[in-house]
C-alpha atoms as a PDB file:
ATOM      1  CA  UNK A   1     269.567  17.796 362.351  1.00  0.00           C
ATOM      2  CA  UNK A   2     272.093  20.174 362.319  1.00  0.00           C
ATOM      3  CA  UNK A   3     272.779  19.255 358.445  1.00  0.00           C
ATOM      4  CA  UNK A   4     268.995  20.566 357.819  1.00  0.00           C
ATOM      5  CA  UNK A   5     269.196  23.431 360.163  1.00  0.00           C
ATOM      6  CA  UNK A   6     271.953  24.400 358.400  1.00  0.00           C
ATOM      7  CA  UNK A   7     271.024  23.594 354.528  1.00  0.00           C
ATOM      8  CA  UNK A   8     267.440  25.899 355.479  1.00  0.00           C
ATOM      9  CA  UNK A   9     269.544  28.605 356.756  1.00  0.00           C
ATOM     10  CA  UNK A  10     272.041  28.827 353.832  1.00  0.00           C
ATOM     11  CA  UNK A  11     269.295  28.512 350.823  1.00  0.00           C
ATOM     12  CA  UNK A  12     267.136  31.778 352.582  1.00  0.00           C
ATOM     13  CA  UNK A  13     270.575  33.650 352.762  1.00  0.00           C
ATOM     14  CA  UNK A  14     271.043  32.471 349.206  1.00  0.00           C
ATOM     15  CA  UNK A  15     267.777  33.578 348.110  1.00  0.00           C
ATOM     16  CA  UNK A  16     267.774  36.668 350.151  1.00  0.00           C
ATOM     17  CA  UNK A  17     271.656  38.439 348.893  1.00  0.00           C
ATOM     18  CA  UNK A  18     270.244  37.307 344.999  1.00  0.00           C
ATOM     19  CA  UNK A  19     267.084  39.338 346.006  1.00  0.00           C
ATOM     20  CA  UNK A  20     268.907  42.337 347.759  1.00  0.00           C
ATOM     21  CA  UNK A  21     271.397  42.497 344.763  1.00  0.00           C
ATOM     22  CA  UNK A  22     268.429  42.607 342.414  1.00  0.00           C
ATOM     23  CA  UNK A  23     268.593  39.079 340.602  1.00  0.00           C
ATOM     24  CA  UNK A  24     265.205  37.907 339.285  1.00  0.00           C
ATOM     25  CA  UNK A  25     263.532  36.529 342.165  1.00  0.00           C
ATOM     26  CA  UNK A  26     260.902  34.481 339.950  1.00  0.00           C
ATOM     27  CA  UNK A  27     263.990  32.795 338.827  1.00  0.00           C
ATOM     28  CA  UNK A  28     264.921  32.267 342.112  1.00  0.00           C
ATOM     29  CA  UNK A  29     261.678  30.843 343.249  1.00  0.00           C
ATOM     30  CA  UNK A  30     261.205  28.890 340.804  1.00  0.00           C
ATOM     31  CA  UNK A  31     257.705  27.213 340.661  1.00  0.00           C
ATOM     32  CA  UNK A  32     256.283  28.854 343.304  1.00  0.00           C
ATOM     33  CA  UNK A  33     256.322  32.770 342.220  1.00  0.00           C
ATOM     34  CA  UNK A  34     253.060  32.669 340.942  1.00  0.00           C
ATOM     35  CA  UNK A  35     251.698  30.704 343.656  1.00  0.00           C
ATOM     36  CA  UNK A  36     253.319  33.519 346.189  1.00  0.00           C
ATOM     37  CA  UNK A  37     252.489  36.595 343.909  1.00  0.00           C
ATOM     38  CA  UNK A  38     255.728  37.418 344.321  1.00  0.00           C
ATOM     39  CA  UNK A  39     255.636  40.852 342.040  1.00  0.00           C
ATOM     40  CA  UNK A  40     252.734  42.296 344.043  1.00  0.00           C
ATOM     41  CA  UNK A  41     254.212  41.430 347.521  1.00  0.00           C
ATOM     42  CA  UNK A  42     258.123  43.115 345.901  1.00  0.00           C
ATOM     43  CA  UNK A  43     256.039  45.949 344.527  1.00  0.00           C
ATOM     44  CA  UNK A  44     254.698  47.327 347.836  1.00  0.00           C
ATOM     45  CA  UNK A  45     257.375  46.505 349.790  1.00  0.00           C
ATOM     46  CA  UNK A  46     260.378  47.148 347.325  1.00  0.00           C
ATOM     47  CA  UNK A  47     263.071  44.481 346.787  1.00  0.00           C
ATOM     48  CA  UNK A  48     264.730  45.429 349.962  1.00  0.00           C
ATOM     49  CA  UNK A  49     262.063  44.622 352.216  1.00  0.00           C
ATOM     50  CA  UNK A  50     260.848  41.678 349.780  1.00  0.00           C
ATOM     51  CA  UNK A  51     264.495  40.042 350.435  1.00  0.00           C
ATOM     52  CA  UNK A  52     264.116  40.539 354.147  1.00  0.00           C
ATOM     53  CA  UNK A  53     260.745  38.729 354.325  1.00  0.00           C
ATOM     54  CA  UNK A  54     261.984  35.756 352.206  1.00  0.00           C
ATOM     55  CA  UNK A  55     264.924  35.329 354.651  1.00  0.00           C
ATOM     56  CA  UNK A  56     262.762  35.637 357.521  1.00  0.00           C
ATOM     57  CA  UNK A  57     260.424  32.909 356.071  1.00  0.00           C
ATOM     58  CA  UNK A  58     263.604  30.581 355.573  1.00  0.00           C
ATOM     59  CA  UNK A  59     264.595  31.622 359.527  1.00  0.00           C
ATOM     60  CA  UNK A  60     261.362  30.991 360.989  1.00  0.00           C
ATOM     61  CA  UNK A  61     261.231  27.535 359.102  1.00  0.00           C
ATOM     62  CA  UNK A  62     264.655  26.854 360.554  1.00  0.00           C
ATOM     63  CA  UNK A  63     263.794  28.249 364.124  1.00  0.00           C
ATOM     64  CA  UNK A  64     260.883  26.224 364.327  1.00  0.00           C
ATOM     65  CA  UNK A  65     262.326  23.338 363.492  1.00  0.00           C
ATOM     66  CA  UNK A  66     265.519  23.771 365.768  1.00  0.00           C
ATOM     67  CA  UNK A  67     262.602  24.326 368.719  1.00  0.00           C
ATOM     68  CA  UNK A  68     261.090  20.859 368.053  1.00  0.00           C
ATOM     69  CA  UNK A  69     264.884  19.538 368.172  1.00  0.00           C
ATOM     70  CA  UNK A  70     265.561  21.109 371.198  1.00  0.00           C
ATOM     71  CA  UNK A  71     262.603  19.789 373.683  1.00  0.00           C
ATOM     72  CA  UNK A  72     261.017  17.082 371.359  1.00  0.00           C
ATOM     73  CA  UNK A  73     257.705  18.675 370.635  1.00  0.00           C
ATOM     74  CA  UNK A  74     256.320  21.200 368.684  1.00  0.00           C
ATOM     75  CA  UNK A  75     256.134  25.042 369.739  1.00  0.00           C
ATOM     76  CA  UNK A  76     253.402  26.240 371.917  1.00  0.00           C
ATOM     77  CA  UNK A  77     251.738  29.264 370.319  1.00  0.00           C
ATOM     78  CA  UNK A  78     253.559  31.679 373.088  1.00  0.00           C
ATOM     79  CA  UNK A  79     256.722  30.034 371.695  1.00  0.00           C
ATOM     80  CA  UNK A  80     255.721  30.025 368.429  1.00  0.00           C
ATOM     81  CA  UNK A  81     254.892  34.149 368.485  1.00  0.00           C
ATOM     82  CA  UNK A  82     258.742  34.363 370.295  1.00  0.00           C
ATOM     83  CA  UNK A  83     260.236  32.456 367.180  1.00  0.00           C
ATOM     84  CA  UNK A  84     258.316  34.919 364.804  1.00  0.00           C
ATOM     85  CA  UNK A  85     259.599  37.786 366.376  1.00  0.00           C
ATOM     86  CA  UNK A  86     263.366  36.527 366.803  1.00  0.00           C
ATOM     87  CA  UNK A  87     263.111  35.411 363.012  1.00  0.00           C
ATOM     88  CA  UNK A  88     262.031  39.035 361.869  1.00  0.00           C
ATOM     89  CA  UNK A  89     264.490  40.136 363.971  1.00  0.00           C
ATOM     90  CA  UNK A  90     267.295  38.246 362.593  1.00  0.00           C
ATOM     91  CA  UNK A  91     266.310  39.233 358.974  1.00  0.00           C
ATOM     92  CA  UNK A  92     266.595  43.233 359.708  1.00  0.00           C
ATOM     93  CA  UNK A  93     269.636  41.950 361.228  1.00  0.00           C
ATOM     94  CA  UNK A  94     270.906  40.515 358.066  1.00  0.00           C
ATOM     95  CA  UNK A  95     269.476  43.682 355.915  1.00  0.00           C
ATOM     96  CA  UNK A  96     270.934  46.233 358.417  1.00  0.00           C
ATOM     97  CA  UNK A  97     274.303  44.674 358.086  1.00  0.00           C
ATOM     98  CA  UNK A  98     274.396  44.733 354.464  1.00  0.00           C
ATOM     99  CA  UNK A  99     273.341  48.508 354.501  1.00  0.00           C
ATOM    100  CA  UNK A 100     276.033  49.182 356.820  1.00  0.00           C
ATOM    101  CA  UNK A 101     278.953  47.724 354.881  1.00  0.00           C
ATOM    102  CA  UNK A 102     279.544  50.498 352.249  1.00  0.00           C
ATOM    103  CA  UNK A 103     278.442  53.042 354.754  1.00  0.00           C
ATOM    104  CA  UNK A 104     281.250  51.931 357.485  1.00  0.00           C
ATOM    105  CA  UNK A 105     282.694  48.306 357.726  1.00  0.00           C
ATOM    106  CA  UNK A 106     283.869  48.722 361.413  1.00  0.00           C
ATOM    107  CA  UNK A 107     280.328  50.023 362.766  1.00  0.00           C
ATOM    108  CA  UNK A 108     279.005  47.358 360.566  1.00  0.00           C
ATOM    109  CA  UNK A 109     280.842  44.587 361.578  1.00  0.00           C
ATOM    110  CA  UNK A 110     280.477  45.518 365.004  1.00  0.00           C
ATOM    111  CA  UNK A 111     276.675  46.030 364.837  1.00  0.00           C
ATOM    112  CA  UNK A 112     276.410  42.674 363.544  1.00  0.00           C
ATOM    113  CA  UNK A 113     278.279  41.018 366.343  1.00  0.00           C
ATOM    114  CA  UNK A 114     276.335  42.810 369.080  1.00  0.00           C
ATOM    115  CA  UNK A 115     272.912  42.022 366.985  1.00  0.00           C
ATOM    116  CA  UNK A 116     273.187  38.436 366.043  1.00  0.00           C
ATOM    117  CA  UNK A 117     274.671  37.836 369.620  1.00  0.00           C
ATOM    118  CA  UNK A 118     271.515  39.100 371.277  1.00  0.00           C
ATOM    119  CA  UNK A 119     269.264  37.182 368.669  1.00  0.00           C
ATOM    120  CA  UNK A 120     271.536  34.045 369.998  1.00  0.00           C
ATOM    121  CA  UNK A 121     270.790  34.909 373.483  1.00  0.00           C
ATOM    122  CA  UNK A 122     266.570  35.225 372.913  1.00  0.00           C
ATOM    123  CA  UNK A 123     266.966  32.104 370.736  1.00  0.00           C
ATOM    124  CA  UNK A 124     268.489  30.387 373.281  1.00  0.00           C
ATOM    125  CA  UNK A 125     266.372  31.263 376.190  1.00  0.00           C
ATOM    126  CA  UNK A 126     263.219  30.742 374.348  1.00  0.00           C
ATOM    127  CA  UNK A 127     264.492  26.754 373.416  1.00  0.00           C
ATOM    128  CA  UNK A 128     264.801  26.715 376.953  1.00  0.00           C
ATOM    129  CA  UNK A 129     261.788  28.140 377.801  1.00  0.00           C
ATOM    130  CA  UNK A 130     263.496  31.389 379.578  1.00  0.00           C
ATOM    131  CA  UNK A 131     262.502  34.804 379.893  1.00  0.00           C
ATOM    132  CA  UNK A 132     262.900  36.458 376.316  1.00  0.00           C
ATOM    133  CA  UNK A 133     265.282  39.028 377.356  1.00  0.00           C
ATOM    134  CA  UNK A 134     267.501  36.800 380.215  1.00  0.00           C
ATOM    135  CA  UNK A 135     271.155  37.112 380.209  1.00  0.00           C
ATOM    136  CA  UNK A 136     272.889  34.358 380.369  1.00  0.00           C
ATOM    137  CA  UNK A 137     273.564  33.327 383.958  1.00  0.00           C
ATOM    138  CA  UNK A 138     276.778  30.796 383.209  1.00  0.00           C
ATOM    139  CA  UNK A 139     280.049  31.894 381.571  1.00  0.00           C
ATOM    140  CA  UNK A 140     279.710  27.976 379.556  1.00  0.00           C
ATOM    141  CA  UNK A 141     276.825  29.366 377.893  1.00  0.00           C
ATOM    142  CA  UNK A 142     277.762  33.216 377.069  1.00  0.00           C
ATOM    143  CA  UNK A 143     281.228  31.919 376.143  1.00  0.00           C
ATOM    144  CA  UNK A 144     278.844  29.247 373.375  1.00  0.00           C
ATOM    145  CA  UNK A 145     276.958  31.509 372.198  1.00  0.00           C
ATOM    146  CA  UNK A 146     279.477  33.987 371.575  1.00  0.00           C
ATOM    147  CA  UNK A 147     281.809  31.723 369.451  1.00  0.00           C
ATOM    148  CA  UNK A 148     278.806  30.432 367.556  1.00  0.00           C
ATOM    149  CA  UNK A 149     277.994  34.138 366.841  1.00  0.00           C
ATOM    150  CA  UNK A 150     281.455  34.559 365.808  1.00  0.00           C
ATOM    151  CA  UNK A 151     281.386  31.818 363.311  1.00  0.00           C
ATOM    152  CA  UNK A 152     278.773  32.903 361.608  1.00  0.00           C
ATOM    153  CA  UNK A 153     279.738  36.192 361.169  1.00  0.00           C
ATOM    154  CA  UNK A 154     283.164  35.056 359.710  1.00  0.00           C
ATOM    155  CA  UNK A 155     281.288  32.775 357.287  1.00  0.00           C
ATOM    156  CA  UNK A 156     278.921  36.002 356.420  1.00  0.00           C
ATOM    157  CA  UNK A 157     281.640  38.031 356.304  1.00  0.00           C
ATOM    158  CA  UNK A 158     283.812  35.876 353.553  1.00  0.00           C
ATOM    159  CA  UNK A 159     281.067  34.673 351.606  1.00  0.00           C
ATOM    160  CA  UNK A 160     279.204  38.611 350.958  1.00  0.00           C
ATOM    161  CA  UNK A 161     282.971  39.659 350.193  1.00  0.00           C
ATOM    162  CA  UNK A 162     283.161  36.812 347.643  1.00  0.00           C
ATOM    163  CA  UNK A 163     279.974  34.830 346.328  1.00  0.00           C
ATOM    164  CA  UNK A 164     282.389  31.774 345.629  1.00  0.00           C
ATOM    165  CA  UNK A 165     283.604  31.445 348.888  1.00  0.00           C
ATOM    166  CA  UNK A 166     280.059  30.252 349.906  1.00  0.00           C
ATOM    167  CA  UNK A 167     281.997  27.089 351.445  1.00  0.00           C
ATOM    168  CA  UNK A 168     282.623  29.082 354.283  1.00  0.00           C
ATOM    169  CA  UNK A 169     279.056  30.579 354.814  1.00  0.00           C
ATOM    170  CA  UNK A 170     278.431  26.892 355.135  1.00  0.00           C
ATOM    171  CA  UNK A 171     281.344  25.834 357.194  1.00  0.00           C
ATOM    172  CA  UNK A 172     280.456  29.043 359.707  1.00  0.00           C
ATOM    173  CA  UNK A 173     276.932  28.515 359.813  1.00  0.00           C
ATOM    174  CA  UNK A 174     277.295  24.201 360.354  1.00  0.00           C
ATOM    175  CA  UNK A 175     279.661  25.870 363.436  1.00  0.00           C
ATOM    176  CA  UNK A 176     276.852  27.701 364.408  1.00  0.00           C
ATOM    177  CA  UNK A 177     274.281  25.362 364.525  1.00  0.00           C
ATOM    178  CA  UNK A 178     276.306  22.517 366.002  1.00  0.00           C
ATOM    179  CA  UNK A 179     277.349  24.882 369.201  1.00  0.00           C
ATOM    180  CA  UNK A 180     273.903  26.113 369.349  1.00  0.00           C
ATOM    181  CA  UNK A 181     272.322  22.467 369.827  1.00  0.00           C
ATOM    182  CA  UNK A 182     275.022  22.465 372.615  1.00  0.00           C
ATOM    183  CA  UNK A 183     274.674  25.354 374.615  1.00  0.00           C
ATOM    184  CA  UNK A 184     270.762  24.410 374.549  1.00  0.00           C
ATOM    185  CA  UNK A 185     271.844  21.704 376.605  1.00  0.00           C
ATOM    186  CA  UNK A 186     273.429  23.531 379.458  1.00  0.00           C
ATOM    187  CA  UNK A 187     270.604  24.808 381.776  1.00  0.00           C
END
């Protein structure tokens, strides 16, 4: 599972950096762009925000997916609304971060760290059916989520420096997901 958590994760940030960096998304999409309407959707909401709903629909795929791995059945619609709103906020994430970086690489590196850590944390606690916003209450699972937060950012980090170094984004994000499908283990 990890494989496919992964492979969703990395073809949305794929998608979503060609997007931002103004590639030709109907290329992109392939097939389905006029099935999405993809220039009306861009037009009103400008390639920027167009990028960040494509990655978000990748993320909630991914999320929702990663919930059913996690307890074995689907998402209840509470838990369903939580994923939506952790997805979105992982994809302004994503889009702040890359405003950031020619702006100031330390307050961007460091926003991303704090960001994607807290989007760990909710994603966490909502696979285990916690309070959205509860800190972690055992240094095993703060100390988890941090590294996999970590590894993904190094991945992200190499791979928007250097498009051909998208090994790592894969490598980093595999990290990710693999420590993530741990720590949901420790209660």
């Amino acid at each position: 599972m990890v494989v496919i958590f992964t492979g969703i994760e990395i073809v949305g940030l794929i998608e979503w950096l060609a997007i931002s960096n103004g590639e030709n998304h109907a290329a992109l999409l392939g097939q389905s762009y006029p099935v999405l309407q993809v220039g009306a959707i861009s037009s009103r909401v400008g390639i920027t925000g167009f990028a960040a709903i494509v990655l978000a629909v990748f993320l909630l795929v991914e999320h929702i997916i990663t919930q059913v791995d996690a307890t074995g059945r689907f998402a209840s619609g509470k838990q369903l609304v939580e994923i939506l709103t952790f997805s979105s906020f992982e994809s302004v994430i994503w889009l702040v971060w890359l405003v950031l970086i020619p702006v100031n690489g330390i307050l961007a590196i460091t926003f991303f760290l704090v960001a994607l850590f807290v989007e760990h944390h909710i994603a966490d606690n909502v696979k285990k059916g916690l309070s959205f916003f509860k800190l972690s209450s055992t240094r095993a699972v703060f100390v988890g989520l941090l590294v996999l937060t970590i590894s993904e950012i190094i991945g992200a980090v190499v791979w928007v420096g250097n498009q051909n170094l998208l090994v790592v984004l894969v490598g980093g994000s595999l990290l990710e997901h693999y420590i993530a499908r741990n720590v949901g283990l420790i209660k």
